[in-house]
N, C-alpha and C. Protein backbone atom coordinates (compact mmCIF):
# COMPACT_ATOMS: atom_id res chain seq x y z
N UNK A 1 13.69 19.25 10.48
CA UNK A 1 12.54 18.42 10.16
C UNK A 1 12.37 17.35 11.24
N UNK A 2 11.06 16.69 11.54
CA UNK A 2 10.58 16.36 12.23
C UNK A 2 10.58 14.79 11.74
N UNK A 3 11.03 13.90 12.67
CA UNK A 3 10.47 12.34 12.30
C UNK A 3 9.38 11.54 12.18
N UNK A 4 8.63 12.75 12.51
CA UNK A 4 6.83 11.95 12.88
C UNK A 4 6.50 11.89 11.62
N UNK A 5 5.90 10.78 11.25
CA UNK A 5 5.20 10.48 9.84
C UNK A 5 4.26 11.62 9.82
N UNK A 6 3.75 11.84 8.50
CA UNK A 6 3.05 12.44 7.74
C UNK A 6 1.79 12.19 7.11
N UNK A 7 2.53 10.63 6.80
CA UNK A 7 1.45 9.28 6.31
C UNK A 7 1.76 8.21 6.82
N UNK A 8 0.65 7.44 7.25
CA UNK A 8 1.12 6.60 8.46
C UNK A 8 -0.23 5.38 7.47
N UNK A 9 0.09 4.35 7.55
CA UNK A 9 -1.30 3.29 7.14
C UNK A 9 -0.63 1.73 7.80
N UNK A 10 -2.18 1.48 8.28
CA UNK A 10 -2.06 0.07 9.20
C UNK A 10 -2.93 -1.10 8.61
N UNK A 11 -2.48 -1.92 8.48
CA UNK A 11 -3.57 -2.72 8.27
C UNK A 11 -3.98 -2.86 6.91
N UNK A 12 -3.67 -1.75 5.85
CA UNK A 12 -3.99 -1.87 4.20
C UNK A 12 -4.64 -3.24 3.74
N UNK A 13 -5.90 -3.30 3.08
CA UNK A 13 -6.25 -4.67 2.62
C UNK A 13 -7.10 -3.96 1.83
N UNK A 14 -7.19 -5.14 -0.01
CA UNK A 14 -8.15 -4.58 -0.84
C UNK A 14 -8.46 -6.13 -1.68
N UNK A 15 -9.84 -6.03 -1.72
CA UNK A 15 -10.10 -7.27 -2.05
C UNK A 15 -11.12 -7.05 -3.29
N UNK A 16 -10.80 -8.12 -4.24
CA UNK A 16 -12.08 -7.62 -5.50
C UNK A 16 -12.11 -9.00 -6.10
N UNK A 17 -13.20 -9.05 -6.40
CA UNK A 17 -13.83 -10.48 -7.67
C UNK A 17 -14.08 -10.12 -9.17
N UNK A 18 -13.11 -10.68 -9.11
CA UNK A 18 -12.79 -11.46 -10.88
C UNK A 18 -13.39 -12.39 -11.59
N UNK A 19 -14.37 -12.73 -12.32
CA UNK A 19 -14.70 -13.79 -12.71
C UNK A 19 -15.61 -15.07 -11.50
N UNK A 20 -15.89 -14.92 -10.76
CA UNK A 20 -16.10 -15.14 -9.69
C UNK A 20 -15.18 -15.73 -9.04
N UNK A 21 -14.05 -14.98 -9.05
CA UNK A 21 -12.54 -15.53 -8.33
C UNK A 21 -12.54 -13.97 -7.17
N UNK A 22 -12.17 -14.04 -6.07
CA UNK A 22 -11.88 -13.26 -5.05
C UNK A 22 -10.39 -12.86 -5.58
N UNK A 23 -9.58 -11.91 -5.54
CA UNK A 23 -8.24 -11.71 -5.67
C UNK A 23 -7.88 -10.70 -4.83
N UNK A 24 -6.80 -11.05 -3.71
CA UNK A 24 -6.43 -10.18 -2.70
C UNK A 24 -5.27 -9.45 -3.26
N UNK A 25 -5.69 -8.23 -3.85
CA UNK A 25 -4.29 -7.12 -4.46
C UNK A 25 -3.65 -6.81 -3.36
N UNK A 26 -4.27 -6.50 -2.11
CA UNK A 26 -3.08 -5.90 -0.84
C UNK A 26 -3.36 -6.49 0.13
N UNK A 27 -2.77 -7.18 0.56
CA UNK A 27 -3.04 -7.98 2.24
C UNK A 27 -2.18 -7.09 3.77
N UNK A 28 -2.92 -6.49 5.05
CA UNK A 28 -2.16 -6.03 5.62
C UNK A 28 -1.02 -4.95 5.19
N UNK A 29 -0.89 -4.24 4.89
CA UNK A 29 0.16 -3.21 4.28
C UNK A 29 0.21 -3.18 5.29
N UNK A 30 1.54 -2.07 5.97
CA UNK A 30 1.43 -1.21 6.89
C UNK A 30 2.90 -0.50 6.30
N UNK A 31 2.53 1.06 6.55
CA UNK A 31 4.06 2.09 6.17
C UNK A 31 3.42 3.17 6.65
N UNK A 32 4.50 3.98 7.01
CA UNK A 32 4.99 5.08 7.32
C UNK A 32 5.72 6.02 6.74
N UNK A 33 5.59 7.42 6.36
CA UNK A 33 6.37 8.02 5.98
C UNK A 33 6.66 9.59 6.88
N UNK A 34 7.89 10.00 6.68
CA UNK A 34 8.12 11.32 7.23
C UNK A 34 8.18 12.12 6.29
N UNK A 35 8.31 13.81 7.11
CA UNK A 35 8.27 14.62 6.23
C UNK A 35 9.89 14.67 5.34
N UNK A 36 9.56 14.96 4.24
CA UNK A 36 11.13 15.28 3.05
C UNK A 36 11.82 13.78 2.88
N UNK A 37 10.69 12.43 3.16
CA UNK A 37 11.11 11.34 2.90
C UNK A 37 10.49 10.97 1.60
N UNK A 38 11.42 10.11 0.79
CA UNK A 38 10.98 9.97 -0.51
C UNK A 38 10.55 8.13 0.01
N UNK A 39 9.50 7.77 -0.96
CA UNK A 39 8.88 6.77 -0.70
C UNK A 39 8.68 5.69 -2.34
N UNK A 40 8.96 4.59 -2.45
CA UNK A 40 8.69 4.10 -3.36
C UNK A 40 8.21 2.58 -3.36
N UNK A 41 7.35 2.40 -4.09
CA UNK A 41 6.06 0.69 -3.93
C UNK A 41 7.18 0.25 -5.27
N UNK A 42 7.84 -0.78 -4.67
CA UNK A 42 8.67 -1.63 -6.43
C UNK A 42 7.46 -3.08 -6.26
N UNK A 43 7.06 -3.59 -7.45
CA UNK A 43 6.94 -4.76 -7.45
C UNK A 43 6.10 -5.36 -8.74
N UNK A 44 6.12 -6.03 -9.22
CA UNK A 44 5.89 -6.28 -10.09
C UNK A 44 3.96 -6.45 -10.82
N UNK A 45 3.89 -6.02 -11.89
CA UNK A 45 2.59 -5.67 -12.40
C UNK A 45 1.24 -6.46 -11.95
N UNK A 46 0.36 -6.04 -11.17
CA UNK A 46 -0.56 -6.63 -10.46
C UNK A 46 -0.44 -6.65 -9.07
N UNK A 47 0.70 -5.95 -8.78
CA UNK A 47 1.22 -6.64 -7.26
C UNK A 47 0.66 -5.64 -6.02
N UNK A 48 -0.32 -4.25 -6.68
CA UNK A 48 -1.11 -3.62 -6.05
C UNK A 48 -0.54 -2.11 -5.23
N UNK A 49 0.37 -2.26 -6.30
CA UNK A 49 1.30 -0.60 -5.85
C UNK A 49 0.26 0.17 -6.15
N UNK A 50 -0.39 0.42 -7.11
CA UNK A 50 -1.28 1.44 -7.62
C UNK A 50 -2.67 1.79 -6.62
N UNK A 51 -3.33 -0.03 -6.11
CA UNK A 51 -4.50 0.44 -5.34
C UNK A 51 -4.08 0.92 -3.93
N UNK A 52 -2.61 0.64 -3.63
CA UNK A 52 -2.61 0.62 -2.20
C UNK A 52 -2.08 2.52 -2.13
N UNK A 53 -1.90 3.07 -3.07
CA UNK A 53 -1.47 4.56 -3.22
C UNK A 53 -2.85 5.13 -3.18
């Protein structure tokens, strides 16, 4: 197997308004993954594992 990512993301950012509140769920991400690499987002509820997948 090969080391070159598979999934590669730069820069990740997601922004949404609440109430007329702005709330930044992902600022800048950046990851990489290879092939037969297991990958996991830990963090706690709201913290934008879900939008940044």
């Amino acid at each position: 197997m090969s080391n070159d990512p598979i999934i590669e993301a730069q820069g990740l950012s997601k922004r949404f308004t609440v109430k007329k509140k702005t709330v930044e769920a992902v600022t800048d991400l950046t990851f990489q993954a290879a092939q037969g690499e297991l990958v996991a987002f830990l963090g706690p509820n709201g913290a934008g594992k879900s939008t940044s997948l």
